[in-house]
PDB file of N, CA and C in Angstrom:
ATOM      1  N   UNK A   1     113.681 105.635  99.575  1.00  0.00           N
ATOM      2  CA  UNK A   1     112.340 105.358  99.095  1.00  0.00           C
ATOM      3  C   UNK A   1     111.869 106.461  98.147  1.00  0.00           C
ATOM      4  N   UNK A   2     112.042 107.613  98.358  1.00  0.00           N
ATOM      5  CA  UNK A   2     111.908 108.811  97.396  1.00  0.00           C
ATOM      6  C   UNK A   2     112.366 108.766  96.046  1.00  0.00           C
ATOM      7  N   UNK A   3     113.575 108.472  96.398  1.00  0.00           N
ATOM      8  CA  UNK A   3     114.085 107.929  95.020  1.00  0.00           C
ATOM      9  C   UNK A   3     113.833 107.098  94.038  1.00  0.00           C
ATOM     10  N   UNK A   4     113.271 105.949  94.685  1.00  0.00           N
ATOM     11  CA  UNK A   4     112.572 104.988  94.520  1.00  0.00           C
ATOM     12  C   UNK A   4     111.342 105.210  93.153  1.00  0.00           C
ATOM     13  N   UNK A   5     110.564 106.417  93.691  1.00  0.00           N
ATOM     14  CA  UNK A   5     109.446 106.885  93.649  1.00  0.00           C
ATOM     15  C   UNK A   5     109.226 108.012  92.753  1.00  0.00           C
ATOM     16  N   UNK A   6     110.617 108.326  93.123  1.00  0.00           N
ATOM     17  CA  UNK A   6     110.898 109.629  91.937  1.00  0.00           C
ATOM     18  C   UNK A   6     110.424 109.273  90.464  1.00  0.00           C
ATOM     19  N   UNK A   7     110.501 108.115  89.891  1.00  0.00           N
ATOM     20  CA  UNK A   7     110.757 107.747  88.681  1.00  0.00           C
ATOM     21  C   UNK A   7     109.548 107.052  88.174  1.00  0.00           C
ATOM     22  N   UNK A   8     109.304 108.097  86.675  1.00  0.00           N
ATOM     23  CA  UNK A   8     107.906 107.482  86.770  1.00  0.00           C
ATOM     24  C   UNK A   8     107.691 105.886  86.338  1.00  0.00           C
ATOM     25  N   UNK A   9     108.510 105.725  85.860  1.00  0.00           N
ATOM     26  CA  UNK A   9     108.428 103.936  85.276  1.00  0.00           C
ATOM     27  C   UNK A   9     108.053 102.820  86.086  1.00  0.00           C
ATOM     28  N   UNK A  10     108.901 103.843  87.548  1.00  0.00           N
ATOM     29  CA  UNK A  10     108.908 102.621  88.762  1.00  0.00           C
ATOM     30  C   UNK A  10     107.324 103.056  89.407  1.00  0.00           C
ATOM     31  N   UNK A  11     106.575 104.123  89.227  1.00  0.00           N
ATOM     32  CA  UNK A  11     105.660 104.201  90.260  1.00  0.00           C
ATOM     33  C   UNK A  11     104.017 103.491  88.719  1.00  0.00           C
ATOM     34  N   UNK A  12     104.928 103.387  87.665  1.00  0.00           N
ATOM     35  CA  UNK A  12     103.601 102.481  86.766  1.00  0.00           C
ATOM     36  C   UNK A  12     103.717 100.938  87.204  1.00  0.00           C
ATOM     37  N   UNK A  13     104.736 100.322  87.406  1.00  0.00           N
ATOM     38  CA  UNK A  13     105.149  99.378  88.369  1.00  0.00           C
ATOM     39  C   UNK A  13     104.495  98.781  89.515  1.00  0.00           C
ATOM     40  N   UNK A  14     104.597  99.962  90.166  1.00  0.00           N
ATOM     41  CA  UNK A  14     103.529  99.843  91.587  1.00  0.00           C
ATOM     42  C   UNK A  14     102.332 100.125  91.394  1.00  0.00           C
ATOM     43  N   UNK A  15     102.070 101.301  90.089  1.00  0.00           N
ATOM     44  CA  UNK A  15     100.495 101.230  89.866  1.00  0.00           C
ATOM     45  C   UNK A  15      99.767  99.542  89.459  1.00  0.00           C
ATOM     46  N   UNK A  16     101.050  98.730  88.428  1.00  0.00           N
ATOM     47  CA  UNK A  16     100.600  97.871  88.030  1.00  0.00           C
ATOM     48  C   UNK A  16     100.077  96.893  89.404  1.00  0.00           C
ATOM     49  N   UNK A  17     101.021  96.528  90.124  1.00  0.00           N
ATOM     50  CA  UNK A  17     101.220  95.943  91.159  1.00  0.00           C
ATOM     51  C   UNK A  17      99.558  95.707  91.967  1.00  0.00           C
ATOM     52  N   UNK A  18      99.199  97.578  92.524  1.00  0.00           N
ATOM     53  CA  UNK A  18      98.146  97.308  92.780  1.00  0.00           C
ATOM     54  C   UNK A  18      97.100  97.482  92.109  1.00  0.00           C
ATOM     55  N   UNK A  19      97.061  97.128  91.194  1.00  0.00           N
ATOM     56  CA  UNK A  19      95.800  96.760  90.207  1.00  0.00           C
ATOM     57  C   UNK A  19      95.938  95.022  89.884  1.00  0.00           C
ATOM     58  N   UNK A  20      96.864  94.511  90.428  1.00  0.00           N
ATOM     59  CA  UNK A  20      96.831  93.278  90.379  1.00  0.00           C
ATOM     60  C   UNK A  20      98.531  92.202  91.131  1.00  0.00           C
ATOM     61  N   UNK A  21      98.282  92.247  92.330  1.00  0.00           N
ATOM     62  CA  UNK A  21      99.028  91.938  93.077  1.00  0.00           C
ATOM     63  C   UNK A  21      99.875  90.716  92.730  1.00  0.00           C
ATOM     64  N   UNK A  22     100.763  90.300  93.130  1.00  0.00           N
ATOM     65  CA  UNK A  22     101.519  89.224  92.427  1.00  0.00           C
ATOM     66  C   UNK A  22     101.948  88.697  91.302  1.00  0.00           C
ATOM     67  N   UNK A  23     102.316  89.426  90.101  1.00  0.00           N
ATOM     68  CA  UNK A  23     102.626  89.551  88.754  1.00  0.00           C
ATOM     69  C   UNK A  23     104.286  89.105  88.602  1.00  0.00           C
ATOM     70  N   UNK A  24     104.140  88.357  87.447  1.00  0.00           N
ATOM     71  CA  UNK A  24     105.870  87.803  87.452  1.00  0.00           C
ATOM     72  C   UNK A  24     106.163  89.061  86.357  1.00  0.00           C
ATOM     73  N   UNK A  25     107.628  89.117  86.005  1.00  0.00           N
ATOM     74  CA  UNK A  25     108.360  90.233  85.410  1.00  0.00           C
ATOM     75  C   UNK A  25     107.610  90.237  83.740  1.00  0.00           C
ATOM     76  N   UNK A  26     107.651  88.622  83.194  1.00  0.00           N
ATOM     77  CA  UNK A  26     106.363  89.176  82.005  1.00  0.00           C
ATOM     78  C   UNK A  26     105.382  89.446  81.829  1.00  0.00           C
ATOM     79  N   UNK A  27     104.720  89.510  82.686  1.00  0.00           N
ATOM     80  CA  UNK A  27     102.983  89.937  83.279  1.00  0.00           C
ATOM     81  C   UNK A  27     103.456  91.814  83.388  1.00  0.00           C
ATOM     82  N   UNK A  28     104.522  92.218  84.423  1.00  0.00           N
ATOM     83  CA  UNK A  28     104.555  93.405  84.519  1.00  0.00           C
ATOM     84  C   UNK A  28     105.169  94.300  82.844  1.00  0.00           C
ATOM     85  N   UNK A  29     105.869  93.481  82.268  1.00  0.00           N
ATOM     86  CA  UNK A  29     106.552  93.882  81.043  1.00  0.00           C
ATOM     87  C   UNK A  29     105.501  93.845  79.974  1.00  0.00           C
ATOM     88  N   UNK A  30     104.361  93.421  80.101  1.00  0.00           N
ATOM     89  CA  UNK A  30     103.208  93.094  79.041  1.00  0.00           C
ATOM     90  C   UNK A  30     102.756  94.829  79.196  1.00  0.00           C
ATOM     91  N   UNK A  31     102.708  95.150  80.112  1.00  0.00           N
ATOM     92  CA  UNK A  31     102.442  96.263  80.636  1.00  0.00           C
ATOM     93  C   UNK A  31     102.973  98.242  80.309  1.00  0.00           C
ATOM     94  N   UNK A  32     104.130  97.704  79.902  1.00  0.00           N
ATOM     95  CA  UNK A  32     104.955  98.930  79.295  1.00  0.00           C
ATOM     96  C   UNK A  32     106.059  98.541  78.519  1.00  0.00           C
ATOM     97  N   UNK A  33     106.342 100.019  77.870  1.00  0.00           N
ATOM     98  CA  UNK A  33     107.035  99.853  76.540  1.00  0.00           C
ATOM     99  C   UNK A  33     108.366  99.942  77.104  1.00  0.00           C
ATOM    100  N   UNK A  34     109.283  98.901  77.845  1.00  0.00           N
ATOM    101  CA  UNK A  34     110.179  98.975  78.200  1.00  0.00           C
ATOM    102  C   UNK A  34     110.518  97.594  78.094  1.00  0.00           C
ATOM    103  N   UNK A  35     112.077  97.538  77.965  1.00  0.00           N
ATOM    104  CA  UNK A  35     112.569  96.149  77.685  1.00  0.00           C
ATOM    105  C   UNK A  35     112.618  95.469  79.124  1.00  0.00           C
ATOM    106  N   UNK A  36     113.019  94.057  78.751  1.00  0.00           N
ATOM    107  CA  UNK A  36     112.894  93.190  80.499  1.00  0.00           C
ATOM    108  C   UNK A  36     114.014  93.553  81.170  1.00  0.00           C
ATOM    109  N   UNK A  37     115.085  93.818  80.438  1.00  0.00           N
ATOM    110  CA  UNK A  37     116.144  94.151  81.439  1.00  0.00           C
ATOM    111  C   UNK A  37     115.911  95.548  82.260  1.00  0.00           C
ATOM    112  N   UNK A  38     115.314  96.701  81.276  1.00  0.00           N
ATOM    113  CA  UNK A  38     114.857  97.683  82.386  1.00  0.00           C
ATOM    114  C   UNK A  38     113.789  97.861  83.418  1.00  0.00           C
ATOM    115  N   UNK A  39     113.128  96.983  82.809  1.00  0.00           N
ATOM    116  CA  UNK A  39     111.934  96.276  84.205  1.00  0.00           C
ATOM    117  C   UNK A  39     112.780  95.919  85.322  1.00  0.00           C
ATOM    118  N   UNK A  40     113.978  94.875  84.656  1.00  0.00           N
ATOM    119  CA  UNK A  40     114.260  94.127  86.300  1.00  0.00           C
ATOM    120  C   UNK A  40     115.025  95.173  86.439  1.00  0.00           C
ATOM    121  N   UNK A  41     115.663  96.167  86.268  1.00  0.00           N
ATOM    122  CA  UNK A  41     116.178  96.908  87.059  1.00  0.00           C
ATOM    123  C   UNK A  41     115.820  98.218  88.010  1.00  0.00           C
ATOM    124  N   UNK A  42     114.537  98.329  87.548  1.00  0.00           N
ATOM    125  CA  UNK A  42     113.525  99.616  87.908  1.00  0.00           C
ATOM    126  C   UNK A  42     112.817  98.392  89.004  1.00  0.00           C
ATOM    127  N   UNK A  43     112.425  97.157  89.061  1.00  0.00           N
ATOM    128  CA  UNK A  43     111.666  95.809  90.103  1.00  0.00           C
ATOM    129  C   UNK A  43     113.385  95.707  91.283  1.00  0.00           C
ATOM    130  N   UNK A  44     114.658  95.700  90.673  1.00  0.00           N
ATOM    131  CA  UNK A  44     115.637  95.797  91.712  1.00  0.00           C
ATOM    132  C   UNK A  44     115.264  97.003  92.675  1.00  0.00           C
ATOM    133  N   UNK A  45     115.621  98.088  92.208  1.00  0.00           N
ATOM    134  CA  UNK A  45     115.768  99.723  93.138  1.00  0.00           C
ATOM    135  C   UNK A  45     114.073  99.340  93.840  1.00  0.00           C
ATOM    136  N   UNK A  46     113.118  99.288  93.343  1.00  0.00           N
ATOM    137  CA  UNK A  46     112.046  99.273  94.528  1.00  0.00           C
ATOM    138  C   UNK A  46     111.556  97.985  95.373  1.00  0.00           C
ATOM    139  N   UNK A  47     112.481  97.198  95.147  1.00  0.00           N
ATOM    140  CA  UNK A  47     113.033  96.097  96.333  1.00  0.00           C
ATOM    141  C   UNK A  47     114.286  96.012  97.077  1.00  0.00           C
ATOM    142  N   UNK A  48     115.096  97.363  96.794  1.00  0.00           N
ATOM    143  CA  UNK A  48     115.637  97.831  97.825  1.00  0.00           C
ATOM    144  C   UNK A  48     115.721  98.579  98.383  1.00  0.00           C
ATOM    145  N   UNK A  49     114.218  99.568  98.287  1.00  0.00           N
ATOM    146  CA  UNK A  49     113.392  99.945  98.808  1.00  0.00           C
ATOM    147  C   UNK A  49     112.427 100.087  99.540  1.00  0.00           C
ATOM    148  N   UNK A  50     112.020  98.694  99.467  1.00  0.00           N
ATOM    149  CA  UNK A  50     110.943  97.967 100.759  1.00  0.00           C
ATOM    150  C   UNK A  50     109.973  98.371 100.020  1.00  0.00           C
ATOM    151  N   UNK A  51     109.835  98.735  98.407  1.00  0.00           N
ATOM    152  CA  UNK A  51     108.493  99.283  98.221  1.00  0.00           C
ATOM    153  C   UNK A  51     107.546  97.998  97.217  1.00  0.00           C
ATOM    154  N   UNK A  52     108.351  96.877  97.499  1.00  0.00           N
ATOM    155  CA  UNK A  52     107.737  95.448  96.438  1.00  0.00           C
ATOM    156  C   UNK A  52     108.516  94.352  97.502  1.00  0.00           C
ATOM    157  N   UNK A  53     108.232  93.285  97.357  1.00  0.00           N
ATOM    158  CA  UNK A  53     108.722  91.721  98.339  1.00  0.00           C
ATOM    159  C   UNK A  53     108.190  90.692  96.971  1.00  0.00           C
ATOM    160  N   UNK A  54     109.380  90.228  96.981  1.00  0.00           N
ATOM    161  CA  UNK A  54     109.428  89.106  95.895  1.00  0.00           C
ATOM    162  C   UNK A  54     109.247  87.576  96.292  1.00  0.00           C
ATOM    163  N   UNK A  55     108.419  87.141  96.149  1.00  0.00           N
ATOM    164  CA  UNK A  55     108.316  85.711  96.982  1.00  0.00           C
ATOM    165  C   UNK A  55     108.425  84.348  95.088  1.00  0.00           C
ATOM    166  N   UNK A  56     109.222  83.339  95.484  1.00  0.00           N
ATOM    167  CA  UNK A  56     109.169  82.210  94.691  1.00  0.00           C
ATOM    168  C   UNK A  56     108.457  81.304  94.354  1.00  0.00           C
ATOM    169  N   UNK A  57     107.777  81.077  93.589  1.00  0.00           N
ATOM    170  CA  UNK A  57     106.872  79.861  93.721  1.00  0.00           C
ATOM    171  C   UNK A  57     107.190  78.989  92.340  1.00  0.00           C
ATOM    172  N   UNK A  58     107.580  78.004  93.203  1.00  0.00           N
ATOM    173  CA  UNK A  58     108.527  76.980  91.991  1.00  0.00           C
ATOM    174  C   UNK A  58     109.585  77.659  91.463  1.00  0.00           C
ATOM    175  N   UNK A  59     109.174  77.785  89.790  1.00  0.00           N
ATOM    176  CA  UNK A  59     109.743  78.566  88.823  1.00  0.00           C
ATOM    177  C   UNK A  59     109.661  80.063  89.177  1.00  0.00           C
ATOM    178  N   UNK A  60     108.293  80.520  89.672  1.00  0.00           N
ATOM    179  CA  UNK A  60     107.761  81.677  88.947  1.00  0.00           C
ATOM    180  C   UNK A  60     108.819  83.144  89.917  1.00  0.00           C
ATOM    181  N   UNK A  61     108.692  84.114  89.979  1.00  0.00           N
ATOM    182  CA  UNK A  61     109.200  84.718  91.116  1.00  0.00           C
ATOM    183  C   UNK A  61     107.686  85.914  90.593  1.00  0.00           C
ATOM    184  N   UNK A  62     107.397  85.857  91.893  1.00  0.00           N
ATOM    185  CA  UNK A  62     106.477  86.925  91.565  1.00  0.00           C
ATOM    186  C   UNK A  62     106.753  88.185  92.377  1.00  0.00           C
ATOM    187  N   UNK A  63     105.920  89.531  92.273  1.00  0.00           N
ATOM    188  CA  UNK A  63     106.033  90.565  93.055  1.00  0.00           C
ATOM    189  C   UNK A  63     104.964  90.777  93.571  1.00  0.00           C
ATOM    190  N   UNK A  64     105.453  91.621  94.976  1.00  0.00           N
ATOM    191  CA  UNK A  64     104.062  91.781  95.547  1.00  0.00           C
ATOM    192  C   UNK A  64     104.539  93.299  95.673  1.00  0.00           C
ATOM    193  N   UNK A  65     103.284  94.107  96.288  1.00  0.00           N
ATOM    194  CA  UNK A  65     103.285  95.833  96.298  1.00  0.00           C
ATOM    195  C   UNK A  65     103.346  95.707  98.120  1.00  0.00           C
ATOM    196  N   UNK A  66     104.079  96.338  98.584  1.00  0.00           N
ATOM    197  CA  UNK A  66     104.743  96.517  99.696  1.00  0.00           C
ATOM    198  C   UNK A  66     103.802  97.390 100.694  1.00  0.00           C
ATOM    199  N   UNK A  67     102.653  97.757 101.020  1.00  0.00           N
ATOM    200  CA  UNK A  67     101.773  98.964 101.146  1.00  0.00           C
ATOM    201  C   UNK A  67     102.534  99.987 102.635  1.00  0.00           C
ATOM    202  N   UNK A  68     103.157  99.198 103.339  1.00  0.00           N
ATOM    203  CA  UNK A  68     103.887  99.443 104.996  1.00  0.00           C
ATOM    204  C   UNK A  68     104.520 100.818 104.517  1.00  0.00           C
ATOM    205  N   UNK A  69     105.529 101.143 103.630  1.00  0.00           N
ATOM    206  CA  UNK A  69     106.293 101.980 103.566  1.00  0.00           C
ATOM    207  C   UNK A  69     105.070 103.075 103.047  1.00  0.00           C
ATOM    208  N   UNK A  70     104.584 103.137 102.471  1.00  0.00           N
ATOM    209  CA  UNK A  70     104.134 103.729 101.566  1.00  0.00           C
ATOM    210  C   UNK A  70     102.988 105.175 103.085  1.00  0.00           C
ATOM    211  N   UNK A  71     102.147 103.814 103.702  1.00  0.00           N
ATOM    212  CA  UNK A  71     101.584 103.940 104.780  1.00  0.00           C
ATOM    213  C   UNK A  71     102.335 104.901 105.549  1.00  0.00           C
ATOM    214  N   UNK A  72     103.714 104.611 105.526  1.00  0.00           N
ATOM    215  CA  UNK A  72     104.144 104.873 106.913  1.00  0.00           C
ATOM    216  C   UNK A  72     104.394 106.918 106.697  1.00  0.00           C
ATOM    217  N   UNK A  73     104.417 106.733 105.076  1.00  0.00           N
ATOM    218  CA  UNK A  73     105.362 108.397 104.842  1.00  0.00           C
ATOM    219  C   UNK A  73     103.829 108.515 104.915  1.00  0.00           C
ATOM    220  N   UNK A  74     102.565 108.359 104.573  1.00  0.00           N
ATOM    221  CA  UNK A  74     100.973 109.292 104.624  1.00  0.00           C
ATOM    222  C   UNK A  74     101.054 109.199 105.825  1.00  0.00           C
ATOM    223  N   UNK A  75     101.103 108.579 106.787  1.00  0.00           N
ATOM    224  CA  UNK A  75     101.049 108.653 108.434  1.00  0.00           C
ATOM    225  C   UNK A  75     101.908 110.007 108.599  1.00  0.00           C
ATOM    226  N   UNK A  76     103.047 109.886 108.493  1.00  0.00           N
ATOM    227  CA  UNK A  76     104.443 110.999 109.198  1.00  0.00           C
ATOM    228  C   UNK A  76     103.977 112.233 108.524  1.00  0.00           C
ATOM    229  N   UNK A  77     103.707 112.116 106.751  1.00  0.00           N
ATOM    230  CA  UNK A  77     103.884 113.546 106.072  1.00  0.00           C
ATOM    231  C   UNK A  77     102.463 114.152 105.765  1.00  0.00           C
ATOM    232  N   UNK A  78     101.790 113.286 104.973  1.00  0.00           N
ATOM    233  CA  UNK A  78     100.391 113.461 104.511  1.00  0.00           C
ATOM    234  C   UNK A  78      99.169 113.802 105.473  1.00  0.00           C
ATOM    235  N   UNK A  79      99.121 112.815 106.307  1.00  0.00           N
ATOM    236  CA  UNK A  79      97.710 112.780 106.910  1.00  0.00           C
ATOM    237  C   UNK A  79      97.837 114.029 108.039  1.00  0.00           C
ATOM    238  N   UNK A  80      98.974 114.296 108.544  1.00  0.00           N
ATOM    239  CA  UNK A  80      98.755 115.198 109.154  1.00  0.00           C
ATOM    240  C   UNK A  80      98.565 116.667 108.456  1.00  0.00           C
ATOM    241  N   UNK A  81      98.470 116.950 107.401  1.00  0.00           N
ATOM    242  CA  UNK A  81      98.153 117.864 106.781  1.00  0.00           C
ATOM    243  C   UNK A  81      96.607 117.810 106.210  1.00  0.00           C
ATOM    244  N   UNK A  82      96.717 116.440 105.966  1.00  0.00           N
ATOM    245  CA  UNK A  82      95.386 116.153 105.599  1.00  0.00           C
ATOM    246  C   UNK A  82      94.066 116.787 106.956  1.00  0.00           C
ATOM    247  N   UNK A  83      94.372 116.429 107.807  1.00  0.00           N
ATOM    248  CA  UNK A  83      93.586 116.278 108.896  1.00  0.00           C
ATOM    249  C   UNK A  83      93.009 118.033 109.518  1.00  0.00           C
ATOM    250  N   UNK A  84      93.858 118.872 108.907  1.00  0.00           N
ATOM    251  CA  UNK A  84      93.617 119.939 109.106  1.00  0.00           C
ATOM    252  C   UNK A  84      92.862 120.747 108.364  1.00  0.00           C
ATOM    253  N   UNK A  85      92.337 120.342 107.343  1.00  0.00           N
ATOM    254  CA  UNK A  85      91.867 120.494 106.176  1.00  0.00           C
ATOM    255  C   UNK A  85      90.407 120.040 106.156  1.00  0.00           C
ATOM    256  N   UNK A  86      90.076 118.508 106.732  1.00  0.00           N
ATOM    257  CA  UNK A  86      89.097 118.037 107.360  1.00  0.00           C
ATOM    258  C   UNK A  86      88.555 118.603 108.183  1.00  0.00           C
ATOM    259  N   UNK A  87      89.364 119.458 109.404  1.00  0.00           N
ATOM    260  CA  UNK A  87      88.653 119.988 110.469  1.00  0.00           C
ATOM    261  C   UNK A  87      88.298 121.209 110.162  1.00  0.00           C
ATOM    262  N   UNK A  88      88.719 121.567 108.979  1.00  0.00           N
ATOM    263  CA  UNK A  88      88.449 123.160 108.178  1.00  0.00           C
ATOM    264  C   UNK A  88      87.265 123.337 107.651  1.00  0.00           C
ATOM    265  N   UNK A  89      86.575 121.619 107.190  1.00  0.00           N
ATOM    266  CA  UNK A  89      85.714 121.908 106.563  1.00  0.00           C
ATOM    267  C   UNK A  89      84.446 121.162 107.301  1.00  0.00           C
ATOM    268  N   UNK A  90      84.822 120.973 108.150  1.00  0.00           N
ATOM    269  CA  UNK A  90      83.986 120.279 109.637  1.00  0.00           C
ATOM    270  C   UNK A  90      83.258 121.823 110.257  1.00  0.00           C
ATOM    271  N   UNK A  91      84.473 122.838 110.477  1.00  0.00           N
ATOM    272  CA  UNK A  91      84.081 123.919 111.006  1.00  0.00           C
ATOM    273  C   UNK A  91      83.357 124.620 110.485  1.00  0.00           C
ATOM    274  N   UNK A  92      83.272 124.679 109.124  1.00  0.00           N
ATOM    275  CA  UNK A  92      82.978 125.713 107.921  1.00  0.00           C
ATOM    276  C   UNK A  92      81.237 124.996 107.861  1.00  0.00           C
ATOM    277  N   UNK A  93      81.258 123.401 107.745  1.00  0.00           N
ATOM    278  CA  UNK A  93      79.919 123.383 107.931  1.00  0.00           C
ATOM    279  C   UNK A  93      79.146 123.362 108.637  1.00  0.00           C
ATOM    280  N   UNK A  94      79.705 123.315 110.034  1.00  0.00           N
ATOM    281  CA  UNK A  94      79.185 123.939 111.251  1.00  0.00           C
ATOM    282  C   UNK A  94      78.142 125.371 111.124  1.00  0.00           C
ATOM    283  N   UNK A  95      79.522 126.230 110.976  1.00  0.00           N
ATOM    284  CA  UNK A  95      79.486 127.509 110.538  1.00  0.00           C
ATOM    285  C   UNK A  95      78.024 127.589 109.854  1.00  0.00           C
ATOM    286  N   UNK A  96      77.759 127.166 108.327  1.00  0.00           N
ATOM    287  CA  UNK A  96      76.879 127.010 107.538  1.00  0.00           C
ATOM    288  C   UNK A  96      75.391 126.736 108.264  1.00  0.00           C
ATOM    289  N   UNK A  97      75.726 125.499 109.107  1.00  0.00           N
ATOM    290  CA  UNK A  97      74.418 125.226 109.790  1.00  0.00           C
ATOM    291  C   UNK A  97      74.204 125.974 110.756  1.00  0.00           C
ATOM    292  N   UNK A  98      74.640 126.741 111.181  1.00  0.00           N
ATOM    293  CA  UNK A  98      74.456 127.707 112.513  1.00  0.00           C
ATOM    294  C   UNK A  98      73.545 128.963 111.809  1.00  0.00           C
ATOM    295  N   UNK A  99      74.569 129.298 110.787  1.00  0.00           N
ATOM    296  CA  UNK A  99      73.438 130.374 110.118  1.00  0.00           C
ATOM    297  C   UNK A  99      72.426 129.733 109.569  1.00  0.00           C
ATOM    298  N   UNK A 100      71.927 129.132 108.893  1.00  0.00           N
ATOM    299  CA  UNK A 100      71.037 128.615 108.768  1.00  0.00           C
ATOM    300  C   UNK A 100      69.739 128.323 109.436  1.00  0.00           C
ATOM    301  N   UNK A 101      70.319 127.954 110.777  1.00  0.00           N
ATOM    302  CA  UNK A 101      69.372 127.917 111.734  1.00  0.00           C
ATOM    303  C   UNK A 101      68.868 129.239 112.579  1.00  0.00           C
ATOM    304  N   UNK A 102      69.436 130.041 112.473  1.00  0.00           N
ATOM    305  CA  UNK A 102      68.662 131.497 112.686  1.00  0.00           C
ATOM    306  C   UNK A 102      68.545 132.256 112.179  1.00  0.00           C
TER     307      UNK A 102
END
């Protein structure tokens, strides 16, 4: 998935994605200066990634933005860093209001 992610082409992709969910490959290619064949191959690697799900409709094949994976590394890596940072500044305005009040 890192890998995935590494690359900025693929994460304008997913920016596109969620700015507008379900886009077929010329909807996403309207989008950047890249040819269709390197679209579908940058739309391959982050669907075997778990980071897009391609569903059919009729003709069309559209993409969707995958949010689970994405979720799962801010759960494991992010938020717990995050959260300490929050309580830093929970304390600090504590702090603030304490002096304040005497």
């Amino acid at each position: 998935m890192f890998k995935a992610l590494a690359d900025s082409n693929r994460r304008k992709l997913l920016d596109q994605l969620f700015k507008k969910n379900g886009q077929t490959l010329n909807e996403l290619c309207s989008h950047l200066e890249m040819t269709r064949q390197s679209v579908t191959k940058h739309l391959v690697i982050l669907e075997e990634a778990n980071l897009i799900v391609v569903e059919w409709q009729g003709r069309n094949k559209l993409h969707y933005l995958n949010v689970a994976p994405i979720g799962e590394i801010y759960d494991r890596w992010i938020g717990k860093y995050e959260k300490h940072r929050v309580q830093a500044l929970q304390e600090l305005k504590n702090r603030l209001e304490e002096e304040n009040d005497d």
